[in-house]
Protein backbone atom coordinates (compact mmCIF):
# COMPACT_ATOMS: atom_id res chain seq x y z
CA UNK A 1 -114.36 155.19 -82.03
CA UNK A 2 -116.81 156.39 -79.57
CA UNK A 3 -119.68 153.63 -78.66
CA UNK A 4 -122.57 153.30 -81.44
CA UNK A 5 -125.69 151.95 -79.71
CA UNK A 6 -128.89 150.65 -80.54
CA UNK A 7 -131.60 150.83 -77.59
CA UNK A 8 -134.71 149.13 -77.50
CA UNK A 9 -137.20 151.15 -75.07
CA UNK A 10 -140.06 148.72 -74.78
CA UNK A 11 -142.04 151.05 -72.55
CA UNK A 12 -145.18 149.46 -70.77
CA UNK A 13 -145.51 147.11 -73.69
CA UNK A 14 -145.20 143.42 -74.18
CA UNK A 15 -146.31 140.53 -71.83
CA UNK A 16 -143.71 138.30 -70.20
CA UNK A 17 -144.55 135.79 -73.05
CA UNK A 18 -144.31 138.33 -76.22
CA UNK A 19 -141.40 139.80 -74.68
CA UNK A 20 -139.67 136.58 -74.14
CA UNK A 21 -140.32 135.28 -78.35
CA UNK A 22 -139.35 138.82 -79.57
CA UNK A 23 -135.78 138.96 -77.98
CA UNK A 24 -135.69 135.56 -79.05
CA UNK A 25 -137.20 136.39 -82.88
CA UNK A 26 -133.47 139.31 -82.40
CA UNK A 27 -131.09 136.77 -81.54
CA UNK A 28 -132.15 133.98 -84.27
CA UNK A 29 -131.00 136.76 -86.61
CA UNK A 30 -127.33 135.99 -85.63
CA UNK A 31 -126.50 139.66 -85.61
CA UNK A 32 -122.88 140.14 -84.25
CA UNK A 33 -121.98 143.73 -83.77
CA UNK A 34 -118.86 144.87 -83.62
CA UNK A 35 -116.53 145.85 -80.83
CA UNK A 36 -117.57 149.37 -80.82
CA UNK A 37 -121.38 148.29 -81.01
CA UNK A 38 -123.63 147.73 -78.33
CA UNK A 39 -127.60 146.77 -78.45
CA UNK A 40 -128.91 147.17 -75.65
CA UNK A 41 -132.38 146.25 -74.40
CA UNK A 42 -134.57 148.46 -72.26
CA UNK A 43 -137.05 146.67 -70.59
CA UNK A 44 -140.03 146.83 -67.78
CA UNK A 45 -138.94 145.61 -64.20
CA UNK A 46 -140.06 142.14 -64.11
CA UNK A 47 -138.44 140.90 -67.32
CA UNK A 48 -135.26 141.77 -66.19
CA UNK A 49 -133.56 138.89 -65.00
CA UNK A 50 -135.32 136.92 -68.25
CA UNK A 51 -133.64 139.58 -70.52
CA UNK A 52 -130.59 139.58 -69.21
CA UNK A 53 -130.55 135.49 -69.24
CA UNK A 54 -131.70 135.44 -72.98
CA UNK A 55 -128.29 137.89 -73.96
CA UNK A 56 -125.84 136.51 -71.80
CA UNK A 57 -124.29 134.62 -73.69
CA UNK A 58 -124.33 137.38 -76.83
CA UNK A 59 -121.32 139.43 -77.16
CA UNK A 60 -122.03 143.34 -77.19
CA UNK A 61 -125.49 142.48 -76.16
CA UNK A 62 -126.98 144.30 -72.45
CA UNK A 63 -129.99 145.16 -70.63
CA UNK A 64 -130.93 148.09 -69.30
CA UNK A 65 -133.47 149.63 -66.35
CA UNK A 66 -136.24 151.88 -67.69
CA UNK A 67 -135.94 153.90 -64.19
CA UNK A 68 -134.82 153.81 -61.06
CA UNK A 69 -135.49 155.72 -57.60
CA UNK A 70 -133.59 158.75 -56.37
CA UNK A 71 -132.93 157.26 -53.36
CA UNK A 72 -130.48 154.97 -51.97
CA UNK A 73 -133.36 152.57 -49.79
CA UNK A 74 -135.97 153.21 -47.36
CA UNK A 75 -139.94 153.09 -46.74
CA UNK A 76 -140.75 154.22 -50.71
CA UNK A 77 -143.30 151.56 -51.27
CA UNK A 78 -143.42 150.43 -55.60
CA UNK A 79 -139.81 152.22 -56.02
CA UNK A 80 -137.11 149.99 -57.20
CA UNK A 81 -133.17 151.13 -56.08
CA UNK A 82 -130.08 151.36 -58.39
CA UNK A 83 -128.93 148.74 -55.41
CA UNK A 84 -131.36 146.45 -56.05
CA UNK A 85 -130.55 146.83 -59.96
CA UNK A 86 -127.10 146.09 -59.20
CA UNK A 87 -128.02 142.95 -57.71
CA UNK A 88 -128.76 140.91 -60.30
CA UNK A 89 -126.45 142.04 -63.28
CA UNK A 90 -127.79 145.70 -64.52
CA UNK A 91 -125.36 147.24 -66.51
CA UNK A 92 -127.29 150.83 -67.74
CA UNK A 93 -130.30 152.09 -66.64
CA UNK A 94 -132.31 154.93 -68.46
CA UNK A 95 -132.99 157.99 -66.49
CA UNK A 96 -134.94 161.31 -67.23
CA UNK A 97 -137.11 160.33 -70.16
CA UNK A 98 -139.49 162.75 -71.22
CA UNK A 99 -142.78 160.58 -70.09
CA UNK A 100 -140.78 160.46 -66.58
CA UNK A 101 -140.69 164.03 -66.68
CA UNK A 102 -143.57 165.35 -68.02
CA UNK A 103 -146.03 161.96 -66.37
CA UNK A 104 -144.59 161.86 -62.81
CA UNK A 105 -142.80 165.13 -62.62
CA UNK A 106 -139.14 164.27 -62.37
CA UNK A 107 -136.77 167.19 -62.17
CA UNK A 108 -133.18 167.71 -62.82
CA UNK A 109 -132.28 167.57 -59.50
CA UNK A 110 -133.54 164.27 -58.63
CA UNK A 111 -132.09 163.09 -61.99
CA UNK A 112 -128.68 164.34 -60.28
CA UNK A 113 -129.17 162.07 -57.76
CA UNK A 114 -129.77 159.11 -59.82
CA UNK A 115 -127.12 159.75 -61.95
CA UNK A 116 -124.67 159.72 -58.51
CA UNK A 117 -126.37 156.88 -57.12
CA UNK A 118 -126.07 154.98 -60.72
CA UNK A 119 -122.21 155.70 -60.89
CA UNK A 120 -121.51 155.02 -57.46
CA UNK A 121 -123.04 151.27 -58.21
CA UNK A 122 -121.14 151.03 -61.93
CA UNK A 123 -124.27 150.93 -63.87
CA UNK A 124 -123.96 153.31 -66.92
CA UNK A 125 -126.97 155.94 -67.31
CA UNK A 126 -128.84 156.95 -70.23
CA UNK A 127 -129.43 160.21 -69.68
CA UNK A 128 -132.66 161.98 -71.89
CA UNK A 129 -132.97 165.22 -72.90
CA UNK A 130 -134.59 166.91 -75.61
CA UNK A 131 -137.85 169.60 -75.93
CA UNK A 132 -140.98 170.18 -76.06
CA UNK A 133 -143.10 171.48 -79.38
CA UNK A 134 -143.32 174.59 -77.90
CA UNK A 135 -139.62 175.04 -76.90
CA UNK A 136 -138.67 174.16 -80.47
CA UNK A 137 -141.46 176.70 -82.37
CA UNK A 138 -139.89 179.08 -79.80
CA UNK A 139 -136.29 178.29 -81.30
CA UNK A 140 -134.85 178.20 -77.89
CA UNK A 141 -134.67 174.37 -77.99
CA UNK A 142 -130.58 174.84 -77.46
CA UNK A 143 -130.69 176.77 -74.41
CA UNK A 144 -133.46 174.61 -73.27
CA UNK A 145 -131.55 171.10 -73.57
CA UNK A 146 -128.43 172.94 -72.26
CA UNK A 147 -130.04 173.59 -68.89
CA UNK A 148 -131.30 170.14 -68.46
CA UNK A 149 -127.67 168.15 -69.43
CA UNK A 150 -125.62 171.24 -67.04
CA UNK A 151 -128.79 170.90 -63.96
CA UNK A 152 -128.50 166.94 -63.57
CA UNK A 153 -124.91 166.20 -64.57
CA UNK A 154 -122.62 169.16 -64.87
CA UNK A 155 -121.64 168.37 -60.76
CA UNK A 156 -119.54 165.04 -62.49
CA UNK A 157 -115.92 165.14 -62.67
CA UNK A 158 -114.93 164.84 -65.91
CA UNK A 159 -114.33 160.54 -64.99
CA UNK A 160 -117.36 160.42 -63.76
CA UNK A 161 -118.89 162.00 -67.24
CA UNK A 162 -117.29 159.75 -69.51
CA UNK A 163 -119.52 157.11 -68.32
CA UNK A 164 -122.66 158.59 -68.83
CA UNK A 165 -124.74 157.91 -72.27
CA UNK A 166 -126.88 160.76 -73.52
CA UNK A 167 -130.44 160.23 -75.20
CA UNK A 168 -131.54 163.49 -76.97
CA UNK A 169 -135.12 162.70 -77.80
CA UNK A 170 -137.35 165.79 -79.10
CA UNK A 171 -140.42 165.40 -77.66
CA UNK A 172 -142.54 166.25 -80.57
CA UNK A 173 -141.15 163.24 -82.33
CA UNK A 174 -141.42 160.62 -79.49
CA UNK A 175 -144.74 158.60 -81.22
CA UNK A 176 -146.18 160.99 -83.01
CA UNK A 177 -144.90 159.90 -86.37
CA UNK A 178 -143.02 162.94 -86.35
CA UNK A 179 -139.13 162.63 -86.60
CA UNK A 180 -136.52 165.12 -86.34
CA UNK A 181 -134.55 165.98 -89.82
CA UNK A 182 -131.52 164.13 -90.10
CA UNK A 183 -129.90 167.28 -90.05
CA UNK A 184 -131.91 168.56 -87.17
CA UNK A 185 -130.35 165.57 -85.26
CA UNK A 186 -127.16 166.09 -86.36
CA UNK A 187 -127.11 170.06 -84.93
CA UNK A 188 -128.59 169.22 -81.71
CA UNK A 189 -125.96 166.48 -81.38
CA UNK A 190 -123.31 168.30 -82.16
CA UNK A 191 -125.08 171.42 -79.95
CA UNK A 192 -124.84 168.80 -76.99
CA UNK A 193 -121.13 167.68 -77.66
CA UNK A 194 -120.05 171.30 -77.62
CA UNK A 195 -121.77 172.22 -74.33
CA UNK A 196 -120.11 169.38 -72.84
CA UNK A 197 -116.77 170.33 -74.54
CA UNK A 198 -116.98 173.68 -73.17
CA UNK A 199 -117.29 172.73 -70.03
CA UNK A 200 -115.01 169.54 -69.95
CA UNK A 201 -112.58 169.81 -72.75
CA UNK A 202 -112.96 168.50 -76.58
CA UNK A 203 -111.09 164.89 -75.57
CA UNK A 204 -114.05 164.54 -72.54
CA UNK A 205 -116.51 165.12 -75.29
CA UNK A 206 -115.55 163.52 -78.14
CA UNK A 207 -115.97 160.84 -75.99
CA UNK A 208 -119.44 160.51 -74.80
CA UNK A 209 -122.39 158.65 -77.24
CA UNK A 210 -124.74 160.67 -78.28
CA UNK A 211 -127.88 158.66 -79.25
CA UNK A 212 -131.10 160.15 -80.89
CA UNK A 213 -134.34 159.38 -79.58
CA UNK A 214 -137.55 159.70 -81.94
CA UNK A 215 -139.47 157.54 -84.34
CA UNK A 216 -136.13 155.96 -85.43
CA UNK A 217 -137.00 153.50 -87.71
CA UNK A 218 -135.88 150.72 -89.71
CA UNK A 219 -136.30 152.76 -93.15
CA UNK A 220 -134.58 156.12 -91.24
CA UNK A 221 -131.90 154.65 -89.33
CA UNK A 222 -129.21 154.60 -91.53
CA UNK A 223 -129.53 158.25 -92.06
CA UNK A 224 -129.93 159.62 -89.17
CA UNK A 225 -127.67 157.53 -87.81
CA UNK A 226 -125.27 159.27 -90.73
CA UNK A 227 -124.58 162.06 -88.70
CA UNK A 228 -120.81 162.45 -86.90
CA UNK A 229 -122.20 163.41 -84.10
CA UNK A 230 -124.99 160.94 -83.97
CA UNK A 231 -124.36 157.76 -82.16
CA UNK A 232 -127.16 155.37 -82.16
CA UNK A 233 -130.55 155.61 -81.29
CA UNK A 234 -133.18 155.25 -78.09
CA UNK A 235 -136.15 152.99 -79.96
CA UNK A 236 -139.31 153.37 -78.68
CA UNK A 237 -141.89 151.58 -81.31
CA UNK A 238 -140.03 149.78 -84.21
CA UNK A 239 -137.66 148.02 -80.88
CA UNK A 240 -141.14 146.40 -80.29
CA UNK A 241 -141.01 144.56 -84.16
CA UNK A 242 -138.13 142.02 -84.86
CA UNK A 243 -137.53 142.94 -88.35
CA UNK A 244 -137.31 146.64 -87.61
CA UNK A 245 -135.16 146.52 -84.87
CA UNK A 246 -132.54 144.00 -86.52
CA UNK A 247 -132.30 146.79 -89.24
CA UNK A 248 -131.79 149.70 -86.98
CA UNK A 249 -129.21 147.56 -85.47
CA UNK A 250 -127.65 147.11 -89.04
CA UNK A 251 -127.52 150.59 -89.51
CA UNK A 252 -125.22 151.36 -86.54
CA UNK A 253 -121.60 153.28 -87.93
């Protein structure tokens, strides 16, 4: 069974101290997730090393980047390098998210390069895709996130693929209350898995985990997550409240 995943994206949120007593509020809840499972945490830059501490010892638990830079090392002055992620214990970092995008103007091809630079250090990436309001009035939101997955990682071999998590987040649902249909979830998944199956082959595709990104919650979860080609979430707000996050995680296939 393909990886089902529950990601936390704390954003800019949380001091060192809050961020500390909520991982800690998670892992009093004695959750154990199953070999296929995986919750992984997504947190900001300095609480890195304090994340990954707090879940080391917690089967099928992991932290993840919220970023990295597109290049390898050099005179880039705030940027933090998939080597320097590598260092101390990074397993996944997320790339491409739509703030990254649309807030410091990312593009697919740098997002290519991250997603080399990420492989060639063994950290898995969490790739984002998904479209704007516009895009999605427009009905052209397939094309759209089609272009984006074959621009940044379409270059892989088929190896190099299977490693890569996808994050389809529409952007009109990312904290605006609004969420994607269960069934709009499901069609865009399954949109993605046959792009990638027509390009790599149906075993390459079936594969991959496909998570959905917008205003998951604890009282949606279980159906969006209902969806075969849905597998797992990106959390951006309810990852930031214990008792909504332990029941996302609980709703994981």
């Amino acid at each position: 069974m393909r990886k089902q995943i529950a990601a936390a994206n704390w954003k800019m949120n949380l001091t060192y101290q809050q961020g500390e007593k909520l991982l800690n509020d998670i892992l009093k809840a004695k959750l154990q997730p199953e070999g296929h499972q995986q919750v992984i945490f997504t947190v900001p830059f300095p609480y890195l090393i304090m994340a990954s501490s707090e879940v080391a010892n917690e089967p099928n638990f992991a932290v993840a980047a919220q970023n990295c830079y597109h290049k390898k090392s050099g005179a880039f002055t705030g940027e933090v390098s998939v080597e320097m992620l590598q260092s101390i214990g990074i397993r996944y970092c997320v790339i491409g998210h739509s703030e990254r995008r649309e807030y410091f103007g990312e593009t697919n091809e740098q997002l290519a390069e991250k997603t080399n630079l990420l492989l060639e250090h063994n950290i898995q990436p969490i790739f984002c895709c998904g479209e704007p309001l516009a895009i999605r009035e427009a009905g052209t939101q397939n094309d759209y996130v089609e272009s984006q997955i074959a621009a940044s990682l379409f270059h892989l071999s088929p190896e190099q693929l299977e490693k890569v998590i996808i994050a389809y987040e529409p952007i009109w649902a990312i904290g605006t209350g609004k969420t994607a249909t269960a069934a709009q979830a499901q069609e865009m998944h399954a949109h993605i898995r046959g792009v990638i199956a027509a390009r790599y082959g149906s075993a390459i595709a079936a594969n991959i985990s496909i998570l959905y990104g917008g205003s998951v919650k604890g009282a949606n979860a279980s159906e969006i997550f209902a969806g075969e080609d849905v597998d797992g979430g990106l959390v951006g707000g309810a990852s930031l409240i214990a008792d909504d996050f332990i029941a996302i995680i609980k709703a994981l296939k």
